[in-house]
N, C-alpha and C. Protein backbone atom coordinates (compact mmCIF):
# COMPACT_ATOMS: atom_id res chain seq x y z
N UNK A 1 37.77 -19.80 -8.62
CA UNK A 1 37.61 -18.58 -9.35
C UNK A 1 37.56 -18.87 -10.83
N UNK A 2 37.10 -17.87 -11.63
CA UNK A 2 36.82 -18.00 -13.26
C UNK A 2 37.91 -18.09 -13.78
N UNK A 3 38.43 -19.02 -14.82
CA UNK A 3 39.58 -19.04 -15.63
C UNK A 3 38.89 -18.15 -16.65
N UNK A 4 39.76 -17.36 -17.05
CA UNK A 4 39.62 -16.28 -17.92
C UNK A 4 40.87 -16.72 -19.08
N UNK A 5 39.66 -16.48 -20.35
CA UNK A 5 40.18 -16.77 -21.52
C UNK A 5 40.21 -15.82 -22.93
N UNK A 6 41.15 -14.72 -23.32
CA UNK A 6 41.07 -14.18 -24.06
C UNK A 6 41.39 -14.00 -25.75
N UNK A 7 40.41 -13.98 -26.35
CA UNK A 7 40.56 -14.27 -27.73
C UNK A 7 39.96 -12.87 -28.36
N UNK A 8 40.58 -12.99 -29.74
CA UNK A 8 40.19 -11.99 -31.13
C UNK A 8 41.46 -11.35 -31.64
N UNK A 9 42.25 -11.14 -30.79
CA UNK A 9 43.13 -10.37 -30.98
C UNK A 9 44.18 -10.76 -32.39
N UNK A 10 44.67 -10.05 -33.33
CA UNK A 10 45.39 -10.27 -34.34
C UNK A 10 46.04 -9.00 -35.17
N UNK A 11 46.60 -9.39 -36.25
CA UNK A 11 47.22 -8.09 -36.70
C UNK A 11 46.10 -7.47 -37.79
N UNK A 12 46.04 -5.93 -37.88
CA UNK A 12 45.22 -5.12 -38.09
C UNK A 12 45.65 -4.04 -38.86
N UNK A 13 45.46 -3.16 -39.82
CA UNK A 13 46.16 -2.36 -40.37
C UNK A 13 45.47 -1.10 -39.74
N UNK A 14 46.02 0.15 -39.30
CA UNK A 14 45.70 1.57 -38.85
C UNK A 14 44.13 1.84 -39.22
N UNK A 15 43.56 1.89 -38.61
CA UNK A 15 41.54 2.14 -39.47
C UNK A 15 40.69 0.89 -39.07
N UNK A 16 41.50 0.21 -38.98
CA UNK A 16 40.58 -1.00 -39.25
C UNK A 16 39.50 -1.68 -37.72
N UNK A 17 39.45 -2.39 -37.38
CA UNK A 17 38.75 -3.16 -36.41
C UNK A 17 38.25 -4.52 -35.92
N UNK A 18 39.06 -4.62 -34.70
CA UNK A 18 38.91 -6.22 -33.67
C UNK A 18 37.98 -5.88 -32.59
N UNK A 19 37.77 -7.24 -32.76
CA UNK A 19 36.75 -7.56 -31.44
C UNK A 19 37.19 -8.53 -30.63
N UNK A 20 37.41 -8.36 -29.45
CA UNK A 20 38.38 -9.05 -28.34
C UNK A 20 37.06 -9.88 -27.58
N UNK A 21 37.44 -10.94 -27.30
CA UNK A 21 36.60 -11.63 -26.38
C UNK A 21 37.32 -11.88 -25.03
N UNK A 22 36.38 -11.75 -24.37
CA UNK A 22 36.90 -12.39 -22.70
C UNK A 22 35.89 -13.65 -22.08
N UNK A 23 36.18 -14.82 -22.14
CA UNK A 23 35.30 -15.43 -22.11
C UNK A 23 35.74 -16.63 -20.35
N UNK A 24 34.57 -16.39 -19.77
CA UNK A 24 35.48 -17.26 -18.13
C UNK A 24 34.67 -18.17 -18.36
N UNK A 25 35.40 -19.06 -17.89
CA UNK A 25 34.79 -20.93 -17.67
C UNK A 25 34.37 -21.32 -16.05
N UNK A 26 34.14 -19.92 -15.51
CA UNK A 26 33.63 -20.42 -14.91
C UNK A 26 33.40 -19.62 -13.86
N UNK A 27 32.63 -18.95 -12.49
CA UNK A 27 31.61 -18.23 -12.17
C UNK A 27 32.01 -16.91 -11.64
N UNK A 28 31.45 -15.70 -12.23
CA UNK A 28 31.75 -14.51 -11.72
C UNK A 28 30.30 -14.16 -11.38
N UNK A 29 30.96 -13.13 -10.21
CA UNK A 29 29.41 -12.74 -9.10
C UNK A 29 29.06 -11.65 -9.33
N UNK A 30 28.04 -10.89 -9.63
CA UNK A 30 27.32 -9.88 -10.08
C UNK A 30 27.83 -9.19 -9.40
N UNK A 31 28.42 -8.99 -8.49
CA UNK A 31 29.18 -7.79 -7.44
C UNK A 31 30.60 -7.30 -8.35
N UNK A 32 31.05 -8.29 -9.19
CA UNK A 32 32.25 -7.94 -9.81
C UNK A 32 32.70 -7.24 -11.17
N UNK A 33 33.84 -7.05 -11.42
CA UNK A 33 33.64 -6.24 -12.59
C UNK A 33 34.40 -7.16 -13.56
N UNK A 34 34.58 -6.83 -14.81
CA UNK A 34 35.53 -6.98 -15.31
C UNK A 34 36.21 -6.36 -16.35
N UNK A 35 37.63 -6.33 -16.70
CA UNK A 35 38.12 -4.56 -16.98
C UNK A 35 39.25 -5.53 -18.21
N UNK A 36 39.27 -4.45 -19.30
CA UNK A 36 40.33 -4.83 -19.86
C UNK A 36 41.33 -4.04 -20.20
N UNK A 37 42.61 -4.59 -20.01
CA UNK A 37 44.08 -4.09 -19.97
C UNK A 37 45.16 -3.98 -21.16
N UNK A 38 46.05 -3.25 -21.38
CA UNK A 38 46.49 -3.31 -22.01
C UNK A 38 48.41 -3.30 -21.66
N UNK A 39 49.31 -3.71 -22.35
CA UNK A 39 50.40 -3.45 -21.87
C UNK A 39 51.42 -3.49 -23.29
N UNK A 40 52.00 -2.29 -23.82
CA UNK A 40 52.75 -2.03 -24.50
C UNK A 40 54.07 -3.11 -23.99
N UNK A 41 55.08 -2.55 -24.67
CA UNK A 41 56.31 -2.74 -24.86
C UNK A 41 56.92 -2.17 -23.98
N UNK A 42 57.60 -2.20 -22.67
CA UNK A 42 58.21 -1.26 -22.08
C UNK A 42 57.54 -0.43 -21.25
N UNK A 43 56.25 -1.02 -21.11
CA UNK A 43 55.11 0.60 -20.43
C UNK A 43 54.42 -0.44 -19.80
N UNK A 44 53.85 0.46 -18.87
CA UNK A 44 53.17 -0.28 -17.46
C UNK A 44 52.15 -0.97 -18.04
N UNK A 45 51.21 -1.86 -17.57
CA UNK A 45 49.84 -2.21 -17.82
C UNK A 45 48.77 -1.14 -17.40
N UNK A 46 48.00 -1.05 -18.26
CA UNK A 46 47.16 -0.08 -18.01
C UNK A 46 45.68 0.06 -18.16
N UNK A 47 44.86 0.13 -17.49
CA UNK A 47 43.47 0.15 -17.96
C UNK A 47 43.20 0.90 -18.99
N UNK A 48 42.41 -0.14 -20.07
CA UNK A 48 41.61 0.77 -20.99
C UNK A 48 40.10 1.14 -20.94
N UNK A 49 39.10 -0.46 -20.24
CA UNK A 49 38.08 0.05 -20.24
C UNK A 49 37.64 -1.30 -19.45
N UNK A 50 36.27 -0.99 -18.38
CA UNK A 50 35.88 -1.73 -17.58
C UNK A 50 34.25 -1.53 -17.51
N UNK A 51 33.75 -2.65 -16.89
CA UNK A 51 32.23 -3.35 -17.02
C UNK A 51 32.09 -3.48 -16.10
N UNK A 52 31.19 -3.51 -15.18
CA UNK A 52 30.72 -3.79 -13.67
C UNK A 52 29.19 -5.03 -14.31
N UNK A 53 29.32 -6.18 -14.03
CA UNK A 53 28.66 -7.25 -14.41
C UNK A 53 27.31 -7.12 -13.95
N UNK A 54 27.42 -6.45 -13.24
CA UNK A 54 25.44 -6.10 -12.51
C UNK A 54 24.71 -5.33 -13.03
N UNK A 55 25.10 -3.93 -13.40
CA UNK A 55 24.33 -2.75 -13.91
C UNK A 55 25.07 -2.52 -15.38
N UNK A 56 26.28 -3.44 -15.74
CA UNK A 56 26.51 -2.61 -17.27
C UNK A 56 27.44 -1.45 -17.45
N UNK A 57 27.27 -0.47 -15.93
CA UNK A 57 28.01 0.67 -16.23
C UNK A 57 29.45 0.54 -16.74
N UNK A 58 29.91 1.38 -17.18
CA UNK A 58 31.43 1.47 -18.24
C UNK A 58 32.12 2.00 -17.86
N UNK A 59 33.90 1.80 -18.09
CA UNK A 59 34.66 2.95 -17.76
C UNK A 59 35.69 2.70 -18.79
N UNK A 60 35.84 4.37 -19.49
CA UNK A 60 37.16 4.07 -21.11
C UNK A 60 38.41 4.90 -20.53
N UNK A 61 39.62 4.49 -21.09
CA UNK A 61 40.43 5.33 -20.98
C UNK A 61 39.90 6.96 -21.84
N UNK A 62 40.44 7.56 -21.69
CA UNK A 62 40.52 8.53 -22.62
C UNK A 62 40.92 8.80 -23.89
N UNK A 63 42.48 7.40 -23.95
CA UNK A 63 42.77 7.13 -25.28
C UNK A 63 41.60 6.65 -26.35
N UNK A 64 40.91 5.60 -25.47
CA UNK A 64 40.17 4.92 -26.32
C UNK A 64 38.91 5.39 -26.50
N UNK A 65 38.29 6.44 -25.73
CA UNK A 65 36.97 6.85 -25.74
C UNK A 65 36.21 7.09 -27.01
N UNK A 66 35.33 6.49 -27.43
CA UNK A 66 34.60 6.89 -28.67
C UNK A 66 35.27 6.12 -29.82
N UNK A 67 36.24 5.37 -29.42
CA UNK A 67 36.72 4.36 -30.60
C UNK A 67 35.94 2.64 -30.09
N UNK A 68 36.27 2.57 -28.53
CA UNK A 68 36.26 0.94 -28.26
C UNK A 68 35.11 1.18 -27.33
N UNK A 69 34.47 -0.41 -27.10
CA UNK A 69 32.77 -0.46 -26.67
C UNK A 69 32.90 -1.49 -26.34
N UNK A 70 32.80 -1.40 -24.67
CA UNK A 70 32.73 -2.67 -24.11
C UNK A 70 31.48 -3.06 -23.69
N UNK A 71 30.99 -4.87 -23.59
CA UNK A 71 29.87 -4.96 -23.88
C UNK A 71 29.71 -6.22 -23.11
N UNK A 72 28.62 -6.65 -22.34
CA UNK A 72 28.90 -8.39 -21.41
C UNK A 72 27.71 -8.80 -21.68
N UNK A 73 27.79 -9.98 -21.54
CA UNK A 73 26.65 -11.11 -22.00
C UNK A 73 27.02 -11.88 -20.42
N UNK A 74 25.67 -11.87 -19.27
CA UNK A 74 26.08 -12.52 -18.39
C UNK A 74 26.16 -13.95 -18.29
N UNK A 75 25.17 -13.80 -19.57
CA UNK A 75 24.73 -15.58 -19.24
C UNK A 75 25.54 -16.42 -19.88
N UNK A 76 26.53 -15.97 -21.16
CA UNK A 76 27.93 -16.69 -21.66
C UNK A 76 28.84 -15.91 -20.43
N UNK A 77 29.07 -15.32 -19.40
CA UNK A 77 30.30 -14.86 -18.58
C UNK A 77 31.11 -14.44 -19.27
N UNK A 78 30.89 -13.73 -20.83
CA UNK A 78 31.87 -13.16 -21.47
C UNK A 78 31.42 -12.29 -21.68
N UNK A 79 32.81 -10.91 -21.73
CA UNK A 79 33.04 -9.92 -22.10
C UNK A 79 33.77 -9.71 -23.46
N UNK A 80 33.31 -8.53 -24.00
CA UNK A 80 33.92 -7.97 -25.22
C UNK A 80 34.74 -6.83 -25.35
N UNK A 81 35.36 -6.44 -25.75
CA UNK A 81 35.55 -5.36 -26.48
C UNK A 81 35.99 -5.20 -27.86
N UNK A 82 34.95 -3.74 -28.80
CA UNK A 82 34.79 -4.36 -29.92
C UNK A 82 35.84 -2.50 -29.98
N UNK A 83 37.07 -2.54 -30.53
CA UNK A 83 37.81 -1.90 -30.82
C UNK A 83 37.76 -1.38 -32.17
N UNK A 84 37.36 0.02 -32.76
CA UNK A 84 37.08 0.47 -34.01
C UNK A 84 38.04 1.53 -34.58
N UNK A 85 39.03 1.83 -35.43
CA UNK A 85 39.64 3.24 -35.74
C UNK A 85 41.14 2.67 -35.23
N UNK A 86 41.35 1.61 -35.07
CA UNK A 86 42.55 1.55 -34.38
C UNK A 86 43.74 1.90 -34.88
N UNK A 87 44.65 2.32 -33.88
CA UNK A 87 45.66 2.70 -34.22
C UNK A 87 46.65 2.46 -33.69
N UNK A 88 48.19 2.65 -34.49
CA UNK A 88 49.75 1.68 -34.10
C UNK A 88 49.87 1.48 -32.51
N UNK A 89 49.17 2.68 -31.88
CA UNK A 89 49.59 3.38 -30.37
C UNK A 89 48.69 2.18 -29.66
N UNK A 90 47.78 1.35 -30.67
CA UNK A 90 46.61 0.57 -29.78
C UNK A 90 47.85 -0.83 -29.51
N UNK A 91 48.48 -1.01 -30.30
CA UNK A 91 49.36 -1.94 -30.25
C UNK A 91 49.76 -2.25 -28.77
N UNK A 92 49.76 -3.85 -28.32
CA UNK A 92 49.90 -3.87 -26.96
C UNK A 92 49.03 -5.74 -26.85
N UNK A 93 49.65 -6.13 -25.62
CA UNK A 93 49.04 -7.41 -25.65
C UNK A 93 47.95 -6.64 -24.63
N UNK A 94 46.49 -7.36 -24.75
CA UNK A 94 45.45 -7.21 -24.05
C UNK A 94 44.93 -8.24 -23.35
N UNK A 95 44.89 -8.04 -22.11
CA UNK A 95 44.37 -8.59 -20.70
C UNK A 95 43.06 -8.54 -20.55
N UNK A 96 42.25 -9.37 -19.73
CA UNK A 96 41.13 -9.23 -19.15
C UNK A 96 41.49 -9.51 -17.57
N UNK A 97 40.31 -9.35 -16.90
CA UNK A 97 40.62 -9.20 -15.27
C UNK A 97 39.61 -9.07 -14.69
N UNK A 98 39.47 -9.88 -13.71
CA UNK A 98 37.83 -9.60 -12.64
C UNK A 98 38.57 -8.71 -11.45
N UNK A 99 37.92 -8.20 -11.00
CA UNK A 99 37.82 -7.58 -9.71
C UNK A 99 36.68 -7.07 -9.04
N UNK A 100 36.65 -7.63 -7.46
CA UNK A 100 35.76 -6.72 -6.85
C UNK A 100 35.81 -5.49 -6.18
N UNK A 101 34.88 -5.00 -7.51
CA UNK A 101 35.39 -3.50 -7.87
C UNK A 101 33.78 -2.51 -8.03
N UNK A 102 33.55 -1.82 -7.24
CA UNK A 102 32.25 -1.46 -6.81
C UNK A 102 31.82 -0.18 -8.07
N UNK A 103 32.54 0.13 -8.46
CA UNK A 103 32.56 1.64 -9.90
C UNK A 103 32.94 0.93 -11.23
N UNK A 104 32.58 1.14 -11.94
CA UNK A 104 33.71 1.09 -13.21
C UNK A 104 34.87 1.92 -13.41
N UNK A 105 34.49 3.35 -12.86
CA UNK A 105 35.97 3.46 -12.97
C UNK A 105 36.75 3.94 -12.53
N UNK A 106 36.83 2.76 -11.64
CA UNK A 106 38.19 2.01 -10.48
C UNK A 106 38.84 1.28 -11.57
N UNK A 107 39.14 1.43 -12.53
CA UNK A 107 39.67 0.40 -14.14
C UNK A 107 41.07 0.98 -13.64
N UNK A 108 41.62 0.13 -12.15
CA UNK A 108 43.13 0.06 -12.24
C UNK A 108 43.39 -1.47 -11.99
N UNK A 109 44.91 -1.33 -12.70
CA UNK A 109 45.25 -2.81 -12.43
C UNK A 109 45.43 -3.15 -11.12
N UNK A 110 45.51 -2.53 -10.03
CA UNK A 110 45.57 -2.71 -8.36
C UNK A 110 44.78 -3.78 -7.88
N UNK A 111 43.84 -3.33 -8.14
CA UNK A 111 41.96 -4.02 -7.66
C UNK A 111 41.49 -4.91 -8.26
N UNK A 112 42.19 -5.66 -9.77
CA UNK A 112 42.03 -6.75 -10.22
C UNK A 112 42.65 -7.58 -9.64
N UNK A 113 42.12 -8.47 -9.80
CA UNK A 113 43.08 -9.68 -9.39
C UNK A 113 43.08 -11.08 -9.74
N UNK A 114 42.27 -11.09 -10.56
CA UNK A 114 42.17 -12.62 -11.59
C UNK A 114 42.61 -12.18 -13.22
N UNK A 115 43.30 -12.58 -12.94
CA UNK A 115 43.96 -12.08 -14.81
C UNK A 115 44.21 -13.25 -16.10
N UNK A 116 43.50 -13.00 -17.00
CA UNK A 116 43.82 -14.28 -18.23
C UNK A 116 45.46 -14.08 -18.85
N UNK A 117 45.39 -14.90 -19.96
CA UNK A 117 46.65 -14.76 -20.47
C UNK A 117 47.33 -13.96 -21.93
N UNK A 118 46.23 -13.35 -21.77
CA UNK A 118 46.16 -11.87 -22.65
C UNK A 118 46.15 -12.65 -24.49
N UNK A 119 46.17 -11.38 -25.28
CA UNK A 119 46.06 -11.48 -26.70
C UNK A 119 47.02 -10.30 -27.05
N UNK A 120 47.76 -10.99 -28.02
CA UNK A 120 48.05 -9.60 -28.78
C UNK A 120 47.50 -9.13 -29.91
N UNK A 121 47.18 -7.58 -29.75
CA UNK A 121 47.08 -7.04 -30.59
C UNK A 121 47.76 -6.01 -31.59
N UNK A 122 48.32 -5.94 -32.69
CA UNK A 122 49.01 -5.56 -33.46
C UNK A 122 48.55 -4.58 -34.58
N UNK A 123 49.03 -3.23 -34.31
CA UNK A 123 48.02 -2.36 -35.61
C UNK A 123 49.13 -2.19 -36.12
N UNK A 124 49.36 -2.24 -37.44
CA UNK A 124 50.55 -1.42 -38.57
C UNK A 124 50.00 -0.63 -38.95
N UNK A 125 51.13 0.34 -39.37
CA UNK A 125 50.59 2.16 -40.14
C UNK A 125 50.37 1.55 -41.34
């Protein structure tokens, strides 16, 4: 399975904007998706937004809708998300995750099941 490797993540002031990479070393199957996660302090992991590797289609939380834009390049096997407007509440280490996962948004952590070793990301007010 793909080792999944996540980078961009750093500290950010309230407004500002990261771009998260998800980058696998190695082969994901057009049947699969891949979704990225987030997990506060004390709070569950949670989907924010997911890619289905075949058609592109998307799925955002609601928090993040219209701020973050996820985006895949099949032929590097990496995924993005380019996070804009952020804010303290975005704060949280961020995950990536394959799953075969037929919707985008099925963006629960259940149905993943290859997970990298996340990034943190850090917004100050």
């Amino acid at each position: 399975e793909a080792q999944l490797v996540e980078s961009g993540g750093g500290l950010v002031q309230a407004g500002g904007s990261l771009r998260l990479s998800c980058a696998a070393s190695g082969f994901i199957r057009d049947d699969e998706a891949i979704g990225w996660f987030r997990q506060a302090p004390e709070k569950e992991r949670e989907g924010v937004s997911c890619i289905r590797m075949s058609d592109g289609s998307t799925y955002y939380a609601v928090s993040v809708k219209g701020r973050f834009t996820i985006s895949r390049d099949n032929t590097k096997n990496t995924v993005y998300l380019q996070m804009n407007s952020l804010k303290p509440e975005d704060t949280a280490v961020y995950y990536c995750a394959t799953g075969a996962v037929g919707t985008a948004s099925s963006c629960h952590r259940a149905v993943y099941i290859n997970w990298g070793q996340g990034t943190q990301v850090t917004v100050s007010s």
